[in-house]
C-alpha atoms as a PDB file:
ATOM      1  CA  UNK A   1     132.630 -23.922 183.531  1.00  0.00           C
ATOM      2  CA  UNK A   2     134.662 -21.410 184.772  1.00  0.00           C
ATOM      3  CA  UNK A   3     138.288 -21.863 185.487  1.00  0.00           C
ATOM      4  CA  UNK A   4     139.904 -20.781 188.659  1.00  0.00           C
ATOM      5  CA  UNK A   5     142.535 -18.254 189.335  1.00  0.00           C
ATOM      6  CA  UNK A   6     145.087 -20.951 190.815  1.00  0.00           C
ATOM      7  CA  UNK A   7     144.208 -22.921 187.015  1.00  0.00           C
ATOM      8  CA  UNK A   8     144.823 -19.745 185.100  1.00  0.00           C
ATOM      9  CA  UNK A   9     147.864 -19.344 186.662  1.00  0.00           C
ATOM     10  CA  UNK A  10     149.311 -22.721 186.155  1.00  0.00           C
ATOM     11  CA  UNK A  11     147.988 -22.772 182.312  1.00  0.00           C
ATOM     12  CA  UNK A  12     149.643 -19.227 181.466  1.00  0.00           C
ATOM     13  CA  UNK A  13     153.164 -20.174 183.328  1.00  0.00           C
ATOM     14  CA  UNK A  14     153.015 -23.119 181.466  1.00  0.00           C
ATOM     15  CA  UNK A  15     152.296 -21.974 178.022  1.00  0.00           C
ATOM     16  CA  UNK A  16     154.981 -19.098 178.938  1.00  0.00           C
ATOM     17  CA  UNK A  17     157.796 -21.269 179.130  1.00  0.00           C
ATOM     18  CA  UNK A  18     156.945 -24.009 176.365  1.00  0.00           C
ATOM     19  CA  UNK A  19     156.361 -21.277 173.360  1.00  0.00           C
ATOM     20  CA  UNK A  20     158.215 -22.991 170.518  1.00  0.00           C
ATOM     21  CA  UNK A  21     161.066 -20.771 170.289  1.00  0.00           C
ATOM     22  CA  UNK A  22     163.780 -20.528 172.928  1.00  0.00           C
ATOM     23  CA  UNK A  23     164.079 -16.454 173.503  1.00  0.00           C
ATOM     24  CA  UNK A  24     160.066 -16.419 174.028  1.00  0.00           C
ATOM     25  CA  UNK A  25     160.603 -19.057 176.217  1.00  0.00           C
ATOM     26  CA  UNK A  26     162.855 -17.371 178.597  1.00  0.00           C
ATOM     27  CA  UNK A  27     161.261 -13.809 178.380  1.00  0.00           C
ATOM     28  CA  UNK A  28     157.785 -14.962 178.832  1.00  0.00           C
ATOM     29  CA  UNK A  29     158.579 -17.571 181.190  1.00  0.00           C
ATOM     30  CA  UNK A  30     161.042 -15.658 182.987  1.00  0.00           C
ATOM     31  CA  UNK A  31     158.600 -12.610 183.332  1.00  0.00           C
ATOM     32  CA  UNK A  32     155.691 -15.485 184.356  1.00  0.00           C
ATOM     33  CA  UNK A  33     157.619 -17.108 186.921  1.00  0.00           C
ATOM     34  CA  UNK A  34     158.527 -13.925 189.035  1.00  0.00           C
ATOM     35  CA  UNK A  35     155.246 -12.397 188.869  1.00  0.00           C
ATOM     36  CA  UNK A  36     151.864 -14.407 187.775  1.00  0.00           C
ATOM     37  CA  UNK A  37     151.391 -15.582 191.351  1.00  0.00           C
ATOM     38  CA  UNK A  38     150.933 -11.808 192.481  1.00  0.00           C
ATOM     39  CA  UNK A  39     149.349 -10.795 189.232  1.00  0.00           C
ATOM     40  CA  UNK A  40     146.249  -9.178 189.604  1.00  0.00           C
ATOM     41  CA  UNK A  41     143.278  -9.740 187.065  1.00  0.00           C
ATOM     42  CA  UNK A  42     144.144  -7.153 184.773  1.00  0.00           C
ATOM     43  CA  UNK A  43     147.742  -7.862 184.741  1.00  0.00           C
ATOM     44  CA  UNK A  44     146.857 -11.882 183.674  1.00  0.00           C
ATOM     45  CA  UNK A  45     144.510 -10.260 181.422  1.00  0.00           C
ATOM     46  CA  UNK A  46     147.375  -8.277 179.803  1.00  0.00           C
ATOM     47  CA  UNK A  47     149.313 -11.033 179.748  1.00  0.00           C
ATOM     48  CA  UNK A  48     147.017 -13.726 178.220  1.00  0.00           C
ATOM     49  CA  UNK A  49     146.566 -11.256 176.009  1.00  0.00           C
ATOM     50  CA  UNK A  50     150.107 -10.891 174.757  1.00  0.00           C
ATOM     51  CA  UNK A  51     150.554 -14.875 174.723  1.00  0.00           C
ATOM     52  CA  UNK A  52     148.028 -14.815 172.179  1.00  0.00           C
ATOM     53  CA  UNK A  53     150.448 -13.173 169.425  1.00  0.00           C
ATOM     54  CA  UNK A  54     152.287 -15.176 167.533  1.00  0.00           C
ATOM     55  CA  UNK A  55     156.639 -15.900 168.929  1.00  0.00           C
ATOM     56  CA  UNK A  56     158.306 -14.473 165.833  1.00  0.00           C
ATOM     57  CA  UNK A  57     155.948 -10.918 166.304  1.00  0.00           C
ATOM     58  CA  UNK A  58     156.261 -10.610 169.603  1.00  0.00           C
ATOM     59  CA  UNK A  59     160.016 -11.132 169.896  1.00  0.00           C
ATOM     60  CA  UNK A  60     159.931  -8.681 167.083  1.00  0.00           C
ATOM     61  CA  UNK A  61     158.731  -6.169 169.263  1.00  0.00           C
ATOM     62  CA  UNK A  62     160.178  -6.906 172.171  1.00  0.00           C
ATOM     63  CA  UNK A  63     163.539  -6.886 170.943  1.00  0.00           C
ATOM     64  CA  UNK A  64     162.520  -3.548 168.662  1.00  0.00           C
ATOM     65  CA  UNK A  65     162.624  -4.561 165.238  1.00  0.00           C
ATOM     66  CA  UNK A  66     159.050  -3.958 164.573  1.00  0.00           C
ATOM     67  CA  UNK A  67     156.139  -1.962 166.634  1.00  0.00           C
ATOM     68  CA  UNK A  68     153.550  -3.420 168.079  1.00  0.00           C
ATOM     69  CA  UNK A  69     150.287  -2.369 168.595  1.00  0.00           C
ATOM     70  CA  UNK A  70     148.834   0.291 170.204  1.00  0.00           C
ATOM     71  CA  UNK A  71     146.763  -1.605 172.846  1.00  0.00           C
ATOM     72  CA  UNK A  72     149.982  -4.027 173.795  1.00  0.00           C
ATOM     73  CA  UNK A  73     152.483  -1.427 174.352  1.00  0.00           C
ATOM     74  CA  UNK A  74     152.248  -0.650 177.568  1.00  0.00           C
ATOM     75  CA  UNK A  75     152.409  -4.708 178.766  1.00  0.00           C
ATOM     76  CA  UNK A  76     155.182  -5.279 175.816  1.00  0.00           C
ATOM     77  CA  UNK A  77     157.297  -2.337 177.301  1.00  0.00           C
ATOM     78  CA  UNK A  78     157.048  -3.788 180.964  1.00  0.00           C
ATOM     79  CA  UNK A  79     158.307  -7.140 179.437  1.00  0.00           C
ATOM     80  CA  UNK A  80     161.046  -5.418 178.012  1.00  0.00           C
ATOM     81  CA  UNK A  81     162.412  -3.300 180.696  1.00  0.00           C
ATOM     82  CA  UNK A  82     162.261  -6.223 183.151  1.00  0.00           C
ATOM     83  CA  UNK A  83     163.691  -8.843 180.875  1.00  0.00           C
ATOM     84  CA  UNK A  84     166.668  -6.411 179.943  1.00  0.00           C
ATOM     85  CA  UNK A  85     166.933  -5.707 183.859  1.00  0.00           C
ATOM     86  CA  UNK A  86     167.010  -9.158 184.889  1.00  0.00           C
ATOM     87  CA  UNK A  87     169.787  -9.716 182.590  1.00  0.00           C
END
């Protein structure tokens, strides 16, 4: 069974703010709650993507003490800018 968009939605915000370590937390749950509802499919694709990578890598490379890879760049960069803007 498939699950619908409104489902998605709820699951990703959810797993975006409950992450298991406080600054992933507030920049993926931050980032989910100002934009998931307007996210199109590629964007939740992205995103899903990204909240499959592990806290301690991601805030790694968010915060630029390691590089990520190639194909999460682009979505990891967006994060960044609009978590430091936000600020």
């Amino acid at each position: 069974m498939e699950e619908s968009r409104e489902v998605r939605v709820k699951r990703l915000r959810m797993r975006a703010g409950h992450r298991g370590i406080k600054e992933m937390d507030l920049i993926l749950g931050g980032w989910a709650a100002r934009h998931l509802d307007e996210a199109d499919d590629a964007t939740l694709d992205a995103f899903e993507t990204v909240m499959a990578e592990a806290d301690h890598d991601l805030y790694a490379w968010i915060s630029g003490q390691g590089e990520p890879p190639k194909g999460l760049r682009p979505f990891l960069a967006r994060l960044k800018a609009e978590h430091l803007a936000a600020r």
